[in-house]
C-alpha atoms as a PDB file:
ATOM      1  CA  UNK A   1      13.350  50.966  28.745  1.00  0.00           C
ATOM      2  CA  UNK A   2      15.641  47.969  27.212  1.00  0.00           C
ATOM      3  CA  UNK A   3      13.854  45.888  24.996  1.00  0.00           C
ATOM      4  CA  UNK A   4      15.720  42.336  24.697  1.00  0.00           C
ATOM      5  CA  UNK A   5      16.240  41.408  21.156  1.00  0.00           C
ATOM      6  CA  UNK A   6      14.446  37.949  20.054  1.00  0.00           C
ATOM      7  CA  UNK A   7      17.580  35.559  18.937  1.00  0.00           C
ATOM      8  CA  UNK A   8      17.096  34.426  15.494  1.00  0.00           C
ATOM      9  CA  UNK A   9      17.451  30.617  15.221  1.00  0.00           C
ATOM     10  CA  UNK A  10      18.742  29.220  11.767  1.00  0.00           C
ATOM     11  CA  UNK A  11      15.977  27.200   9.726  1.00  0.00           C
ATOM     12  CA  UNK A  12      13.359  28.857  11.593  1.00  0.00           C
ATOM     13  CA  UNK A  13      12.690  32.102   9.388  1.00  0.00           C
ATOM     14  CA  UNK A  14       8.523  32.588   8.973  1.00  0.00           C
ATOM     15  CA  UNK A  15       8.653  34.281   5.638  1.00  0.00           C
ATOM     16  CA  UNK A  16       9.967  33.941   2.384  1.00  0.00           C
ATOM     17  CA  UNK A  17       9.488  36.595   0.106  1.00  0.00           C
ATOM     18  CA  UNK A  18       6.020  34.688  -1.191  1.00  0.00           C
ATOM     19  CA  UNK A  19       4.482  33.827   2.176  1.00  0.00           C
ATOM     20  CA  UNK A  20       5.579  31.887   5.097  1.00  0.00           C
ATOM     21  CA  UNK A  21       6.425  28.373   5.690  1.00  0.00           C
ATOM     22  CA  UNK A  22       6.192  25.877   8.141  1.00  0.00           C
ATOM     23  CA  UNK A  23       8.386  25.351  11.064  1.00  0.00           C
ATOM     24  CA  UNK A  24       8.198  21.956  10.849  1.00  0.00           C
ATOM     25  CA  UNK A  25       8.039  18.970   7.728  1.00  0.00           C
ATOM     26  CA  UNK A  26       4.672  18.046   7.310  1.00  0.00           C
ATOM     27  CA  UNK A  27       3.537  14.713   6.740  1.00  0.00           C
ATOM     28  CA  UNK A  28       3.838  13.535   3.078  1.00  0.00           C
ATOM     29  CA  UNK A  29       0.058  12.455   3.097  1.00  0.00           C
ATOM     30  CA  UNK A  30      -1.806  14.540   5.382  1.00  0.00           C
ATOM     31  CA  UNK A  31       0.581  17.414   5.188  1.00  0.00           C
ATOM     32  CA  UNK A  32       0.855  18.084   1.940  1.00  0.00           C
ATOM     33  CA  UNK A  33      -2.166  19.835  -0.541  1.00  0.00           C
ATOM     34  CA  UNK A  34      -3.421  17.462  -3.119  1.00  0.00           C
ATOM     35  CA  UNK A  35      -2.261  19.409  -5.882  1.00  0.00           C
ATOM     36  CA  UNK A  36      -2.430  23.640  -7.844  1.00  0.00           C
ATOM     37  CA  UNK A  37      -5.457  22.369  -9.704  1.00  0.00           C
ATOM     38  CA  UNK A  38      -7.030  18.943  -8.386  1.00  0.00           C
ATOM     39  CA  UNK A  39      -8.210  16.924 -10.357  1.00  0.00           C
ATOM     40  CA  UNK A  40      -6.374  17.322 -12.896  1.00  0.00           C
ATOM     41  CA  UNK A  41      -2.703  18.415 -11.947  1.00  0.00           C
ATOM     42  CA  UNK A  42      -1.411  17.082  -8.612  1.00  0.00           C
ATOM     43  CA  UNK A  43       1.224  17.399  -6.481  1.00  0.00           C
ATOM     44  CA  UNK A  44       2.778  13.489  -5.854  1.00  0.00           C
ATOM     45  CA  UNK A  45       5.219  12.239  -3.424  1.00  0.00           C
ATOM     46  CA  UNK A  46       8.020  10.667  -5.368  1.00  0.00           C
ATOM     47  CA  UNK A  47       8.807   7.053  -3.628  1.00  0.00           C
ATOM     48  CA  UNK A  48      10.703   5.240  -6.063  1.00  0.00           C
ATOM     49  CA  UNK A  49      12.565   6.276  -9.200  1.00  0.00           C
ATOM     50  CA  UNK A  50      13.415   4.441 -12.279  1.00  0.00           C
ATOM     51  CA  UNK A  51      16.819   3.473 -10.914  1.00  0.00           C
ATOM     52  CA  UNK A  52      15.819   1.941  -7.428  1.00  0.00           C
ATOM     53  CA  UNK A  53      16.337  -1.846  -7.296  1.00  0.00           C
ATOM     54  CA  UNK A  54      14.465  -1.348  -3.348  1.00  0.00           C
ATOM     55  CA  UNK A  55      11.133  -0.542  -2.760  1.00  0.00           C
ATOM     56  CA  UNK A  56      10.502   2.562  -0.554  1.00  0.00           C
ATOM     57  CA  UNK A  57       6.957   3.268   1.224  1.00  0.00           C
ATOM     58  CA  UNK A  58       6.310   6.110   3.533  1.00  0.00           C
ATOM     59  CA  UNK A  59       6.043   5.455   6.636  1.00  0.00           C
ATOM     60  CA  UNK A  60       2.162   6.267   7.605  1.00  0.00           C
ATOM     61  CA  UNK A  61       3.170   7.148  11.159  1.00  0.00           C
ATOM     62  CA  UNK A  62       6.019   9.221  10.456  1.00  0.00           C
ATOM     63  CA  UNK A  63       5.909  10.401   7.060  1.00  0.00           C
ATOM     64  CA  UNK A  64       9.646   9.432   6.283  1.00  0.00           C
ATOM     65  CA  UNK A  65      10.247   7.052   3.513  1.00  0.00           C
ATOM     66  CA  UNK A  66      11.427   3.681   4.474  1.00  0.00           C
ATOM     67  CA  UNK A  67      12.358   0.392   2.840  1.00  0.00           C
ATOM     68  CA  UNK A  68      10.269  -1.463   2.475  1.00  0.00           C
ATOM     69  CA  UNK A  69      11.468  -4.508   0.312  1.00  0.00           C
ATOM     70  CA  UNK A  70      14.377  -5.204  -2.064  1.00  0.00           C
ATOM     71  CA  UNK A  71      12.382  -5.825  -5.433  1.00  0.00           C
ATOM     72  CA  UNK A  72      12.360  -9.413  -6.055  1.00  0.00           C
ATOM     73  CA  UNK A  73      12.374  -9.103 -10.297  1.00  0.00           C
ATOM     74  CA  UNK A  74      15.342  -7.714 -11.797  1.00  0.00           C
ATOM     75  CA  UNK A  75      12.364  -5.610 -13.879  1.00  0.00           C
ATOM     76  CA  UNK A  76      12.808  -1.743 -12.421  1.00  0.00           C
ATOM     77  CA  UNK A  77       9.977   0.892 -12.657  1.00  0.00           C
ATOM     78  CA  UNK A  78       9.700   2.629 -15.934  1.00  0.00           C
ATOM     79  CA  UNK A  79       8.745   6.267 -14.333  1.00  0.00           C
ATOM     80  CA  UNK A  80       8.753   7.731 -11.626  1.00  0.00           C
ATOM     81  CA  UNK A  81       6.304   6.728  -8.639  1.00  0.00           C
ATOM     82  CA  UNK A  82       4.639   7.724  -5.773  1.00  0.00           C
ATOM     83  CA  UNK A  83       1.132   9.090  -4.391  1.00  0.00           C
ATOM     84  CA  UNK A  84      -1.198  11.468  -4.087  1.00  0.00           C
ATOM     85  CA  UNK A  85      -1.635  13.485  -0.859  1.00  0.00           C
ATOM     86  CA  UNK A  86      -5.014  13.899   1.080  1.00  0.00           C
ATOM     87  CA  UNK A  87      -6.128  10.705  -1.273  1.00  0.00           C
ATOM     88  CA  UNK A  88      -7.454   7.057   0.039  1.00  0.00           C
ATOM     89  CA  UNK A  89      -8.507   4.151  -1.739  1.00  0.00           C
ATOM     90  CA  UNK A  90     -11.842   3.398  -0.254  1.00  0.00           C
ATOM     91  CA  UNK A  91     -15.114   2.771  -1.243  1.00  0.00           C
ATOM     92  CA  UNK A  92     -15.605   4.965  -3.529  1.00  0.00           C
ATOM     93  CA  UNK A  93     -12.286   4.117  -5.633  1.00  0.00           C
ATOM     94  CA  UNK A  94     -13.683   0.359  -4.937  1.00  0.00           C
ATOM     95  CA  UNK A  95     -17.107   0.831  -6.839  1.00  0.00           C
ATOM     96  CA  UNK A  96     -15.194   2.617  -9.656  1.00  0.00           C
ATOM     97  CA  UNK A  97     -13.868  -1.026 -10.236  1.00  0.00           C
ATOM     98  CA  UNK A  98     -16.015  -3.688 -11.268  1.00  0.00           C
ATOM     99  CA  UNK A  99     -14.275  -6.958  -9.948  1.00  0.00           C
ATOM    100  CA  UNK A 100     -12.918  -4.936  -6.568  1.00  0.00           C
ATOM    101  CA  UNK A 101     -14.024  -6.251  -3.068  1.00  0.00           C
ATOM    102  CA  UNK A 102     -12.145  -3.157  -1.342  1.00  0.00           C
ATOM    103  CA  UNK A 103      -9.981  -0.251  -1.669  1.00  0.00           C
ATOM    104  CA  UNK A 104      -6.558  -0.986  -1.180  1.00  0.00           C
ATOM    105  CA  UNK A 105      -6.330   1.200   1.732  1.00  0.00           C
ATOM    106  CA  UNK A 106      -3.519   3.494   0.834  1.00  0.00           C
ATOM    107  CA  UNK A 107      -2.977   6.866  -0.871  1.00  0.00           C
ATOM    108  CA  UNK A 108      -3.622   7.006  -4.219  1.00  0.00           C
ATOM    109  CA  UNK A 109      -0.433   5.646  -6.555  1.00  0.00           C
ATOM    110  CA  UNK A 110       0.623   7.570  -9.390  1.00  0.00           C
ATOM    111  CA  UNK A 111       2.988   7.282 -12.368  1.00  0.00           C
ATOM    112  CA  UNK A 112       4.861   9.862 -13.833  1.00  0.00           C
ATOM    113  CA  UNK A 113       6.515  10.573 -17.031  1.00  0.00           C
ATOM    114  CA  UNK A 114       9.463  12.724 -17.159  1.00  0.00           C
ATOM    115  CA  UNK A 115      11.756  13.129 -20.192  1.00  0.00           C
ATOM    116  CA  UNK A 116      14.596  14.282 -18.164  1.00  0.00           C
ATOM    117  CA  UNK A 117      16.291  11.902 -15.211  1.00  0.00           C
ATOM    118  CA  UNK A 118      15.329  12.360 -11.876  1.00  0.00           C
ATOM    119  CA  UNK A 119      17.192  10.051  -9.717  1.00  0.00           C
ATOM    120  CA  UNK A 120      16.253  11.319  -6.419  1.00  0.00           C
ATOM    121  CA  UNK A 121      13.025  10.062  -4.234  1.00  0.00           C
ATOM    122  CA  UNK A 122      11.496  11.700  -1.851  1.00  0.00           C
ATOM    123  CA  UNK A 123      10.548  14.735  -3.527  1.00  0.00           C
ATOM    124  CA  UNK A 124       7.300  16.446  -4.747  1.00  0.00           C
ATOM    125  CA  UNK A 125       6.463  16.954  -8.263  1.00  0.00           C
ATOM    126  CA  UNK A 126       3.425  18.608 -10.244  1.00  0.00           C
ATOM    127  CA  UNK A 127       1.709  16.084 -12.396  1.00  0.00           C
ATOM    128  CA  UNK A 128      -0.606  16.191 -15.115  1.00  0.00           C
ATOM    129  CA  UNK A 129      -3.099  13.110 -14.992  1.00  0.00           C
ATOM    130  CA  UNK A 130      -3.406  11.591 -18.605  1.00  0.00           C
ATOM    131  CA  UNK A 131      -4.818   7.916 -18.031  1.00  0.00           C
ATOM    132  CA  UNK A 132      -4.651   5.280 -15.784  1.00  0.00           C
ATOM    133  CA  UNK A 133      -4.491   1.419 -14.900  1.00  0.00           C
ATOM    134  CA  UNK A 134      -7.346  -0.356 -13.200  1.00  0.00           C
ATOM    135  CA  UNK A 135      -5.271  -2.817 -11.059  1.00  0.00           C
ATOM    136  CA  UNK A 136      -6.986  -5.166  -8.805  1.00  0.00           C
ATOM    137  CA  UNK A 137      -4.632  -6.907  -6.620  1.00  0.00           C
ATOM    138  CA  UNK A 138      -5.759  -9.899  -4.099  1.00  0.00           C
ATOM    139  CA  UNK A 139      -9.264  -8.210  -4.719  1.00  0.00           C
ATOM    140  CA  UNK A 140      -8.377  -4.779  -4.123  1.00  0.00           C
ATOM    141  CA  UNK A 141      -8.672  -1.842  -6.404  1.00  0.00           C
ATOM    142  CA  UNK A 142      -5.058  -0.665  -6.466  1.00  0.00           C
ATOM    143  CA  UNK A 143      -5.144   1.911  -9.190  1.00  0.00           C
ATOM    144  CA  UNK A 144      -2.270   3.081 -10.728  1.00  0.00           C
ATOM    145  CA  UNK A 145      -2.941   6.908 -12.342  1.00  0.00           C
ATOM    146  CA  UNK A 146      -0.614   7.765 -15.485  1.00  0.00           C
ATOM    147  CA  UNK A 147       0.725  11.367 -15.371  1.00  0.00           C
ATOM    148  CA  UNK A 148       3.696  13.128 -17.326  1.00  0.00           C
ATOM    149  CA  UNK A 149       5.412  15.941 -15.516  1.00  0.00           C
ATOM    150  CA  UNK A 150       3.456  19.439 -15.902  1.00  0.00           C
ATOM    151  CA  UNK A 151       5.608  21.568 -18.219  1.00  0.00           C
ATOM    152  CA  UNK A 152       7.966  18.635 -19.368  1.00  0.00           C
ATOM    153  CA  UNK A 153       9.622  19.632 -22.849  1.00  0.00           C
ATOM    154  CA  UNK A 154       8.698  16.386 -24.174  1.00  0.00           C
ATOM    155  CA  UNK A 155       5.584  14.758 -22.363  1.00  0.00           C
ATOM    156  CA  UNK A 156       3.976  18.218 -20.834  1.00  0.00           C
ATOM    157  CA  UNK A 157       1.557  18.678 -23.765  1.00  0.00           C
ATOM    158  CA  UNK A 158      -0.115  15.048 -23.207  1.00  0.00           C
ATOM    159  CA  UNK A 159      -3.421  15.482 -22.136  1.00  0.00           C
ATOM    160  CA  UNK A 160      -4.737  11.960 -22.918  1.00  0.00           C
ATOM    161  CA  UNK A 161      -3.092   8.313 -22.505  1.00  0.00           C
ATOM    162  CA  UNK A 162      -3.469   8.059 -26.181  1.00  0.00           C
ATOM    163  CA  UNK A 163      -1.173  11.013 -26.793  1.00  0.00           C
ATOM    164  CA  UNK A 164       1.953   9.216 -25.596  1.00  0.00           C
ATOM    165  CA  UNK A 165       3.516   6.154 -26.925  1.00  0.00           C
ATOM    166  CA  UNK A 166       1.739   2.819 -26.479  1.00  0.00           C
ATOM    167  CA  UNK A 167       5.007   1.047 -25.372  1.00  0.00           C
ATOM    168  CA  UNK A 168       5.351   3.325 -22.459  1.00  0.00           C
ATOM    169  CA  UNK A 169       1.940   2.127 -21.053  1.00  0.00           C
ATOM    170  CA  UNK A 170       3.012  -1.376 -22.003  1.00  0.00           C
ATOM    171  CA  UNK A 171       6.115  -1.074 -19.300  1.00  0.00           C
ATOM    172  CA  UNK A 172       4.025   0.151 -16.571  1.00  0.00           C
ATOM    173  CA  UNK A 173       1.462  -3.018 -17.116  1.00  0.00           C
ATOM    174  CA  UNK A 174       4.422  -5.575 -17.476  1.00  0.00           C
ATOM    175  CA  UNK A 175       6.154  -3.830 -14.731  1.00  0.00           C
ATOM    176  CA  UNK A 176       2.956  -4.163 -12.443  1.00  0.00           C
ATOM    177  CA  UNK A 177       2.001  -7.533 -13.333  1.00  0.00           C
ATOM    178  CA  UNK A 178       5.526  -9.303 -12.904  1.00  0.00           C
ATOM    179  CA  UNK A 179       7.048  -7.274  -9.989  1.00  0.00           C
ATOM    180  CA  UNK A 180       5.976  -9.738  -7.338  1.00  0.00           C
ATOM    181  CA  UNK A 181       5.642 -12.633  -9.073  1.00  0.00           C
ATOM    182  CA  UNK A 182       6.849 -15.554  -7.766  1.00  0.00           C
ATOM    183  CA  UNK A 183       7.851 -18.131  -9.852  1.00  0.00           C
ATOM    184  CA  UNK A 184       5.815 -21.312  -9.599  1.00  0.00           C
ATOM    185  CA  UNK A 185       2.920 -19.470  -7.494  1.00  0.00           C
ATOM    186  CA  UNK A 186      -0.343 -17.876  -9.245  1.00  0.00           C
ATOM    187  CA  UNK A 187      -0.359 -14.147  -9.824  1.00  0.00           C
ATOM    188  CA  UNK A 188      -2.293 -12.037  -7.642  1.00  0.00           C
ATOM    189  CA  UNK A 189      -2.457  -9.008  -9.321  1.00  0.00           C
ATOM    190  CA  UNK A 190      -4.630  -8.711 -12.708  1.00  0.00           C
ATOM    191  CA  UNK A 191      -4.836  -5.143 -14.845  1.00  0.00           C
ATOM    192  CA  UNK A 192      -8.717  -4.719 -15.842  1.00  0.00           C
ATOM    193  CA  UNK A 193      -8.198  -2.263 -18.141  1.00  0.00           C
ATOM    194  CA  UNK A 194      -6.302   0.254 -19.428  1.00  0.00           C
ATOM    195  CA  UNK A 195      -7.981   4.008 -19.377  1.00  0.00           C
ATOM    196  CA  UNK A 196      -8.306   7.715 -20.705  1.00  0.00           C
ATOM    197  CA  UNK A 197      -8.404  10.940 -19.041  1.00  0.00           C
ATOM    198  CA  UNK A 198     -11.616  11.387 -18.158  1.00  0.00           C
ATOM    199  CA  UNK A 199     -11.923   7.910 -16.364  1.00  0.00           C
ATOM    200  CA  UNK A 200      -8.721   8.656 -14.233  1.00  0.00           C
ATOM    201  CA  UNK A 201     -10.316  12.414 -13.161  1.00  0.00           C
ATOM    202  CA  UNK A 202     -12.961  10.057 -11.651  1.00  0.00           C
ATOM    203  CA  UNK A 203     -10.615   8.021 -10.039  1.00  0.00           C
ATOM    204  CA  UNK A 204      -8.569  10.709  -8.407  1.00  0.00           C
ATOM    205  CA  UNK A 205     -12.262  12.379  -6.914  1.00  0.00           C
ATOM    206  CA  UNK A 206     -13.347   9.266  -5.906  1.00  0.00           C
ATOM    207  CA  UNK A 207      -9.827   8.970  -3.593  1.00  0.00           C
ATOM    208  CA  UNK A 208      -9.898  12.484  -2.770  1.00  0.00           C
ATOM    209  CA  UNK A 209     -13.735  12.234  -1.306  1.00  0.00           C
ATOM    210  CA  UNK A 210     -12.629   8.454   0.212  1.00  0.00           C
ATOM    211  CA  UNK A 211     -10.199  10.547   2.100  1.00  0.00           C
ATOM    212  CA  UNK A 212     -12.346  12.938   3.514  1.00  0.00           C
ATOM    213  CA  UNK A 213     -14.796  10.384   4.364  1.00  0.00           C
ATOM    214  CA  UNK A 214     -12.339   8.514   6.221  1.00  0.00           C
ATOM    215  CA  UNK A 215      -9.467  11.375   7.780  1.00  0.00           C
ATOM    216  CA  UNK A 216     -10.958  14.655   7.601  1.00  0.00           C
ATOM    217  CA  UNK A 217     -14.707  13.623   9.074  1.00  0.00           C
ATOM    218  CA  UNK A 218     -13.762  11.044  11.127  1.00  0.00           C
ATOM    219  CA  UNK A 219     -10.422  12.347  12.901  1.00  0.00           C
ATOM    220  CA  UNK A 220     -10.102  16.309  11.945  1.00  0.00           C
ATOM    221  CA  UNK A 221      -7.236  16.068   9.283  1.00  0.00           C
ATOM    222  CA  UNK A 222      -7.087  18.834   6.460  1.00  0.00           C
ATOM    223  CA  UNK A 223      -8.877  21.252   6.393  1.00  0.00           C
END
């Protein structure tokens, strides 16, 4: 009896040595795990890089990144930038900041410090969370969590804010409080505080269970 042999189709392979793969690109935010070892080291979705002078955003429907805005400031982002996956700044990320009427209703954001240039968005990256800034914007908590790059030569060993330079942390606060000003209007956007490790490990659980409270109970994503 003759058998008819299955046509391979380029791209399509199941297995790789390690395990398969998927067919198809998952979604940036719902696709993609939250990290190796959550809290503490995540994986993050690289929007915007140090050298972008436009703002990128995934798309929430799509998952491909889009532009979203030429920055207004000639001030560009000190690290690189991006979120969390399977995060959402809800309630719970709203009661972790005193001041907050809401979550900001988006992933969480993340910073991340990398002693080597990476110039290409778009990409996923393992992060180590160090710190973080409490950012409340219009009333939202918009929390910005301060990472380096797991393994870096430089930054990898950081396991606190306080063990990298204060003028690095000074960028990322003058960078978020002057990117959308407008001169002649009132600033929207105040940083509460400045914080440690520990503080930012609540932070990312808080999004991480505001995410399953809102996606994986309500409307079956994950898990």
């Amino acid at each position: 009896m003759l058998t008819r042999r299955r046509k391979r189709i380029p791209g399509r392979s199941t297995e790789r040595g390690d395990g398969t793969v998927n067919h198809f690109r998952p979604h940036p935010w719902h696709g993609l795990e939250v990290g190796p070892d959550p809290p503490e080291v995540l994986n993050t979705y690289i929007e915007i890089t140090p050298f972008d002078l436009m703002k990128y955003e995934v798309d929430k429907v799509s998952g491909y990144l889009r532009v979203d805005r030429p920055q207004r400031s000639s001030a560009q982002h000190p690290t690189l930038y991006g979120f969390v996956p399977r995060t959402y700044c809800g309630e719970r990320v709203r009661g972790l900041a005193p001041g907050a009427k809401r979550g900001d209703g988006d992933p969480l954001d993340i910073c991340v410090l990398s002693e080597r240039v990476i110039a290409r968005n778009e990409i996923i990256v393992e992060a180590r969370v160090i710190g973080g800034l409490q950012m409340i914007d219009g009333g939202e908590a918009d929390d910005k969590i301060i990472s380096v790059l797991e393994n870096d030569y430089v930054w990898g060993g950081a396991r606190n804010v306080s063990d990298v330079p204060s003028v690095l942390v000074e960028r990322l606060q003058h960078y978020f409080l002057t990117y959308k000003l407008v001169p002649g209007q009132r600033a929207r956007a105040r940083i509460a505080s400045v914080y440690g490790r520990v503080h930012a490990l609540k932070v990312v659980r808080a999004a991480m269970a505001d995410y399953d409270d809102n996606f994986v109970h309500e409307r079956g994503f994950g898990a």
